[in-house]
N, C-alpha and C. Protein backbone atom coordinates (compact mmCIF):
# COMPACT_ATOMS: atom_id res chain seq x y z
N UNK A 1 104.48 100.26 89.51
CA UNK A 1 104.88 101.22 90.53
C UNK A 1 105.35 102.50 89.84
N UNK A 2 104.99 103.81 90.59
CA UNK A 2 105.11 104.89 89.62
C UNK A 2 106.46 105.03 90.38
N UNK A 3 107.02 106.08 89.66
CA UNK A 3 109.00 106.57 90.30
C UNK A 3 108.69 107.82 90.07
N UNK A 4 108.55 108.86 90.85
CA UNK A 4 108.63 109.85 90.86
C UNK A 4 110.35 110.61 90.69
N UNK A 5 110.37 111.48 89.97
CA UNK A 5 112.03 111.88 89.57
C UNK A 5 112.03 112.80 90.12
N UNK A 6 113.14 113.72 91.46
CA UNK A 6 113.38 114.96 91.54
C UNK A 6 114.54 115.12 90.74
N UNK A 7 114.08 116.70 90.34
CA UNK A 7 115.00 117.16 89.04
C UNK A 7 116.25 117.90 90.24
N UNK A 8 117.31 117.28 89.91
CA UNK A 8 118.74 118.04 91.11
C UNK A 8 119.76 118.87 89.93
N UNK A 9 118.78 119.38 88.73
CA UNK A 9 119.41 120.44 88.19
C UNK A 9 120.08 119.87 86.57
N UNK A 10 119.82 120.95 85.88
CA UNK A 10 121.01 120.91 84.33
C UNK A 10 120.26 119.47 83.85
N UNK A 11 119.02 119.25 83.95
CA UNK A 11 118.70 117.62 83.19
C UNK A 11 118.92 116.32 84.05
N UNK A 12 119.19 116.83 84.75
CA UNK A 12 119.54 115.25 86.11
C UNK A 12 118.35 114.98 86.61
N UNK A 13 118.38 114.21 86.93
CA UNK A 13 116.76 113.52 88.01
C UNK A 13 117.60 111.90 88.78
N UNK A 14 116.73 112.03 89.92
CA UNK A 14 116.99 111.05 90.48
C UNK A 14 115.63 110.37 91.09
N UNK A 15 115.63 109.29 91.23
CA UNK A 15 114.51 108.77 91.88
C UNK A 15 114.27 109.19 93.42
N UNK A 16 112.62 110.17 93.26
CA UNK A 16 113.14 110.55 95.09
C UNK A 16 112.66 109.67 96.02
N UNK A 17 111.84 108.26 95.42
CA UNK A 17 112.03 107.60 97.14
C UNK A 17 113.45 106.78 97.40
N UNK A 18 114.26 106.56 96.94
CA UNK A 18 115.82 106.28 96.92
C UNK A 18 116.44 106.83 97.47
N UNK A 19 115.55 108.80 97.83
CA UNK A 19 117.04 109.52 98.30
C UNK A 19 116.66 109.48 100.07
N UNK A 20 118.06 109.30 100.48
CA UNK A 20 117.87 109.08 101.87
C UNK A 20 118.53 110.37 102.79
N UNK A 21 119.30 111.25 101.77
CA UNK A 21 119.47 112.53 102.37
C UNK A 21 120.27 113.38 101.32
N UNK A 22 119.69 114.62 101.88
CA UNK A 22 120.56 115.59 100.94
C UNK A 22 121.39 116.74 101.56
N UNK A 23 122.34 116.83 101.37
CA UNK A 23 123.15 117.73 102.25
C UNK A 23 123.90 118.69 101.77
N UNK A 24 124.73 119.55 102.50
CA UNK A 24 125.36 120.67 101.97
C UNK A 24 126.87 119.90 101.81
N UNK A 25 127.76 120.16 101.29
CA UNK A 25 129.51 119.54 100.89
C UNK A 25 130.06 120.64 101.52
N UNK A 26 129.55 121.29 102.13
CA UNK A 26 130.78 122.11 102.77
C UNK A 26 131.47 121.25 104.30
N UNK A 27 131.01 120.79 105.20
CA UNK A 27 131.64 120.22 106.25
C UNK A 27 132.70 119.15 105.25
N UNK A 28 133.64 119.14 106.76
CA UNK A 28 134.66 117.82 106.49
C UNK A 28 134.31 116.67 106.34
N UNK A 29 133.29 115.83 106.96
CA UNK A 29 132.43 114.64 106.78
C UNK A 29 132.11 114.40 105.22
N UNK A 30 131.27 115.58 105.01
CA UNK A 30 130.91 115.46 103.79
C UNK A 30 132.09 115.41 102.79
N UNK A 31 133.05 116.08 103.06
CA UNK A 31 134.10 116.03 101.66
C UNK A 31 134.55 114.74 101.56
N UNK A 32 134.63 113.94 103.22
CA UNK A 32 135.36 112.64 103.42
C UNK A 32 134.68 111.90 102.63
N UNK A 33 133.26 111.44 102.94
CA UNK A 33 132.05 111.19 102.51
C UNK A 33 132.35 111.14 100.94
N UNK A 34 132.04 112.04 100.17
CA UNK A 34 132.50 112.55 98.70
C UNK A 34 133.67 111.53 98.31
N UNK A 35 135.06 112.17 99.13
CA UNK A 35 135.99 111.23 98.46
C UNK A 35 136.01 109.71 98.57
N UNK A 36 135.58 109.02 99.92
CA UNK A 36 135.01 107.69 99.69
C UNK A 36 134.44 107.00 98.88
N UNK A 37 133.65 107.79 98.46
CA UNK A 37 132.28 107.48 97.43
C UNK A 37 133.32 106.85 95.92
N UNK A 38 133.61 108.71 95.61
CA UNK A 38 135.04 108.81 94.46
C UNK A 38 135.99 107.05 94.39
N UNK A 39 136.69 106.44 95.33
CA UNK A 39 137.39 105.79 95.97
C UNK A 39 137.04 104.18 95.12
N UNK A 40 135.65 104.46 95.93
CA UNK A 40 134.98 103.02 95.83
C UNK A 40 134.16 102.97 94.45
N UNK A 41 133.86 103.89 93.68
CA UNK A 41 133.22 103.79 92.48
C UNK A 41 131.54 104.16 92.52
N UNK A 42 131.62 104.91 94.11
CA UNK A 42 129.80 105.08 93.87
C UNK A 42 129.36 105.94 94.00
N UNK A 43 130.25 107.06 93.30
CA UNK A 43 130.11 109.02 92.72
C UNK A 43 129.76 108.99 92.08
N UNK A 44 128.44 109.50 91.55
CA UNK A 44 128.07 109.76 90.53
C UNK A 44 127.78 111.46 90.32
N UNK A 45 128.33 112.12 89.73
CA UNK A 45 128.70 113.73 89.49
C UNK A 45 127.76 114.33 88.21
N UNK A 46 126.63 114.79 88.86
CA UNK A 46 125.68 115.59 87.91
C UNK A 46 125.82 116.81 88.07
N UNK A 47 126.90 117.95 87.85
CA UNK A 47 127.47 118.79 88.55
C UNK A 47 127.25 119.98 86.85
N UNK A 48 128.05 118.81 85.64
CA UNK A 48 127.78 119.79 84.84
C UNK A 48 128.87 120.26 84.86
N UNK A 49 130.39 120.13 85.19
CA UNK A 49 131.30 121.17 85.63
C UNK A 49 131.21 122.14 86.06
N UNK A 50 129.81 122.41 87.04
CA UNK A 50 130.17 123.21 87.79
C UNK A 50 130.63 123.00 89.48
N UNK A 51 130.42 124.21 90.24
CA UNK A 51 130.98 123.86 91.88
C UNK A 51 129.92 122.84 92.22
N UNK A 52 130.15 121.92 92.58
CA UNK A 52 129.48 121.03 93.89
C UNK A 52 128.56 121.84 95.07
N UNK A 53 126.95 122.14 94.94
CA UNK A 53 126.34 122.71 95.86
C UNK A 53 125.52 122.01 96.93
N UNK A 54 125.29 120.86 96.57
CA UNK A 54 124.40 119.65 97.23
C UNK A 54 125.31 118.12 97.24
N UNK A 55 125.07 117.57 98.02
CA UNK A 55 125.39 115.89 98.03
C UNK A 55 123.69 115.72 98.27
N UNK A 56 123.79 114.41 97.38
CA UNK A 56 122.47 113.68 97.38
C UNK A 56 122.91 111.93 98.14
N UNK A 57 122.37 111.90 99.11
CA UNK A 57 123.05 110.41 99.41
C UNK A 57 121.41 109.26 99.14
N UNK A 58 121.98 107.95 98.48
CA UNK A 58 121.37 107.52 97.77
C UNK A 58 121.41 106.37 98.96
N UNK A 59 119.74 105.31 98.82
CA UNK A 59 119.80 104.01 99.39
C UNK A 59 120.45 103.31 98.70
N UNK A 60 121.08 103.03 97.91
CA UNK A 60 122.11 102.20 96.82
C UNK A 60 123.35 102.53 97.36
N UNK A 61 123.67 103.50 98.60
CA UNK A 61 125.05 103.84 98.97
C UNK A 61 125.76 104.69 98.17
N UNK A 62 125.00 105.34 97.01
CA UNK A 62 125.30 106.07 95.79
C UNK A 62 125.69 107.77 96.48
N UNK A 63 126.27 108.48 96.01
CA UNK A 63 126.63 109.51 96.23
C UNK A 63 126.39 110.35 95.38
N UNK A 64 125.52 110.96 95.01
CA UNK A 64 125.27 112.28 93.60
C UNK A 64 125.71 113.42 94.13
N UNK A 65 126.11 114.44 93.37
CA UNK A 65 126.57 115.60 93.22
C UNK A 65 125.71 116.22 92.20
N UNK A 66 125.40 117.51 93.15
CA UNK A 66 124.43 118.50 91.59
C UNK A 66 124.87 119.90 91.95
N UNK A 67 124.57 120.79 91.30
CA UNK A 67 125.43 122.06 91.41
C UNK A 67 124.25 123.09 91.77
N UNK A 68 122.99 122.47 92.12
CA UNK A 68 122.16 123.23 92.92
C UNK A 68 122.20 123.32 94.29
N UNK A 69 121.58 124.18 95.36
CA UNK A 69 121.84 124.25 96.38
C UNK A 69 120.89 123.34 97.07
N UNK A 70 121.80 123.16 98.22
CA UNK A 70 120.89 121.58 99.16
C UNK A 70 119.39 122.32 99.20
N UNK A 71 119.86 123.33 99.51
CA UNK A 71 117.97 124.19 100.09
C UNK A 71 116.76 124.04 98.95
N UNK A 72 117.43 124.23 97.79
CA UNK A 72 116.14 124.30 96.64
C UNK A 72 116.16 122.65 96.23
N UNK A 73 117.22 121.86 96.48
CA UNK A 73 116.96 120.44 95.86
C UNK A 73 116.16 119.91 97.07
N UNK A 74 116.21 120.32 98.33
CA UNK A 74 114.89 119.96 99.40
C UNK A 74 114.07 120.53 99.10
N UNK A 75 113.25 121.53 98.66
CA UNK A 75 112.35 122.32 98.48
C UNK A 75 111.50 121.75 97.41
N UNK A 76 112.06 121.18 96.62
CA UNK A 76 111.76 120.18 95.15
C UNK A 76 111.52 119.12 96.05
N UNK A 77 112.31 118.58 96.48
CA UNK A 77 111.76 117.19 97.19
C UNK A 77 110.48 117.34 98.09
N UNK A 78 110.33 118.29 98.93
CA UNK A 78 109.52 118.88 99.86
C UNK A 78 107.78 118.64 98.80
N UNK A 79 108.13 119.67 98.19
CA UNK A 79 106.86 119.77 97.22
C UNK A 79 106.48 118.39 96.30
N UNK A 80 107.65 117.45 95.78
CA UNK A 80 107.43 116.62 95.48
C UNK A 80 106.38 115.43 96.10
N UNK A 81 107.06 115.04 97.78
CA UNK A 81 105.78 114.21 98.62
C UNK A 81 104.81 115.00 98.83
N UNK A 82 104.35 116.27 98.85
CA UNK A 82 103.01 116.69 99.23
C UNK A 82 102.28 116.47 97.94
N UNK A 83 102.49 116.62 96.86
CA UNK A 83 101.62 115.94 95.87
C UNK A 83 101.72 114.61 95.54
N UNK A 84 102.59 114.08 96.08
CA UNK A 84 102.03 112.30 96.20
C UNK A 84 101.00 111.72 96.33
């Protein structure tokens, strides 16, 4: 089985049929969301030290953080399934 990787910035990749959504961290949900994740042990922060621009929510219940914006890490994903 092939795994296609979207790149969510600075050397990160994630497997994109795994990802089940990607979102912006600015709402309250999402920060809740975030700190839950933090809480329970299933943050994983590809950020780079930088600001938090995307949440990546994972079928593993996984939570990624990348410091690109939700719009271009969909746009990568976007282009990713049309050449599938």
């Amino acid at each position: 089985m092939d795994q296609t990787l979207l790149n969510i910035g600075f050397g990160s990749t994630v497997v994109s049929d795994r990802v089940v959504a990607i979102v912006s961290p600015n709402s309250a949900p999402m920060k809740r969301l975030k700190d839950e994740a933090r809480k329970e042990k299933r943050l994983i922060d590809a950020t780079h030290g930088r600001r938090t621009r995307s949440i990546i929510v994972m079928d593993s219940n996984h939570v990624v953080l990348s410091a690109i914006q939700a719009e271009t890490v969909s746009q990568r994903y976007a282009l990713l399934k049309e050449s599938a």
